[in-house]
Protein backbone atom coordinates (compact mmCIF):
# COMPACT_ATOMS: atom_id res chain seq x y z
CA UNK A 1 80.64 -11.87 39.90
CA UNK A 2 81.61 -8.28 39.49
CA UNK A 3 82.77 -5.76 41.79
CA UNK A 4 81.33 -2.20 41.91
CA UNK A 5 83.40 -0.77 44.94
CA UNK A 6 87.01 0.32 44.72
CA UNK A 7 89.24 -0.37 46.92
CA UNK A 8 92.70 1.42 48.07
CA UNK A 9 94.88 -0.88 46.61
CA UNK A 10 93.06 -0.47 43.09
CA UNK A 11 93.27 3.32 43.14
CA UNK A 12 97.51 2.63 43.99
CA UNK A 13 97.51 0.17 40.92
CA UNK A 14 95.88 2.74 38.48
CA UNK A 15 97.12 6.34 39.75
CA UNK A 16 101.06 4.53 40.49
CA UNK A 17 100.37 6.27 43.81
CA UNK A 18 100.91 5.60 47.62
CA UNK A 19 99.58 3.69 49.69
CA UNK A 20 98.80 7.11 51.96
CA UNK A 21 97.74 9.09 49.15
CA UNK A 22 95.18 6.34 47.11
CA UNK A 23 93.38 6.23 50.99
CA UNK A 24 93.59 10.37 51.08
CA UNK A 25 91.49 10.09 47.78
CA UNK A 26 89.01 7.88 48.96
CA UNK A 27 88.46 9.63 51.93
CA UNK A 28 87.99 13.07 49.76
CA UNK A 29 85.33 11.62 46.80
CA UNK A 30 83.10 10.11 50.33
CA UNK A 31 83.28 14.12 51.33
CA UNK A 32 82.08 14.54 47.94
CA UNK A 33 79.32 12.08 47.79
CA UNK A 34 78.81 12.71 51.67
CA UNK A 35 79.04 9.03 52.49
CA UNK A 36 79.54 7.62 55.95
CA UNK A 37 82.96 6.08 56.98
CA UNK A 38 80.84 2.72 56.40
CA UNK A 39 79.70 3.36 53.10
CA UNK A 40 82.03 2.80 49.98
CA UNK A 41 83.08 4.60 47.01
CA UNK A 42 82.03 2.94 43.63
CA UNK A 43 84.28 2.78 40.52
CA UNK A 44 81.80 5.09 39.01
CA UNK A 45 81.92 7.28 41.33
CA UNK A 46 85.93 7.63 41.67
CA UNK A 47 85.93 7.73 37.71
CA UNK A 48 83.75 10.94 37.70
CA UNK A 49 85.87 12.09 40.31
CA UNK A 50 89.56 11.42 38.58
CA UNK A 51 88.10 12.18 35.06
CA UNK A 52 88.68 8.71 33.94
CA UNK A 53 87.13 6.16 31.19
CA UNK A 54 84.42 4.05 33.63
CA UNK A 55 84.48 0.97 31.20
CA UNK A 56 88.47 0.65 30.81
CA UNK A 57 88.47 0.97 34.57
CA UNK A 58 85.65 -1.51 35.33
CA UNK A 59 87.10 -3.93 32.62
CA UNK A 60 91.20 -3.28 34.91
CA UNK A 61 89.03 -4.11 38.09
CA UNK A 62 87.24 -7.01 36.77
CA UNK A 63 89.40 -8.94 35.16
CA UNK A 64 92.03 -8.46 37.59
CA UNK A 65 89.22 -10.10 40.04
CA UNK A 66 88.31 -12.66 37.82
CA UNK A 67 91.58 -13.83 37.07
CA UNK A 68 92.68 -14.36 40.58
């Protein structure tokens, strides 16, 4: 199964960032998107938001999930 969502600890992982600062991120591309505190952010949509490759960050996610 594949994940769509990132998550805080993914955004640390690929940025090298804190803990503070990947959660500060989130926070700003929901603003973006408008989403509710409830709602999450997708890899897609951070990607747009950082500028970033979607597939090579899909593929980091992914694997990382389906080799755990």
């Amino acid at each position: 199964m594949y994940r769509l969502v990132i998550y805080s600890p993914d955004v640390q992982a690929i940025l090298g960032c804190s803990p503070s600062k990947a959660s500060e991120l989130l926070r700003i591309i929901k603003d973006v998107h408008d989403k509710e505190k409830h709602q999450s952010v997708t890899i897609k949509e951070f990607c747009d938001y950082q500028d970033l490759p979607f597939e090579e960050v899909f593929n980091m996610i992914n694997s990382a999930v389906l080799n755990s």
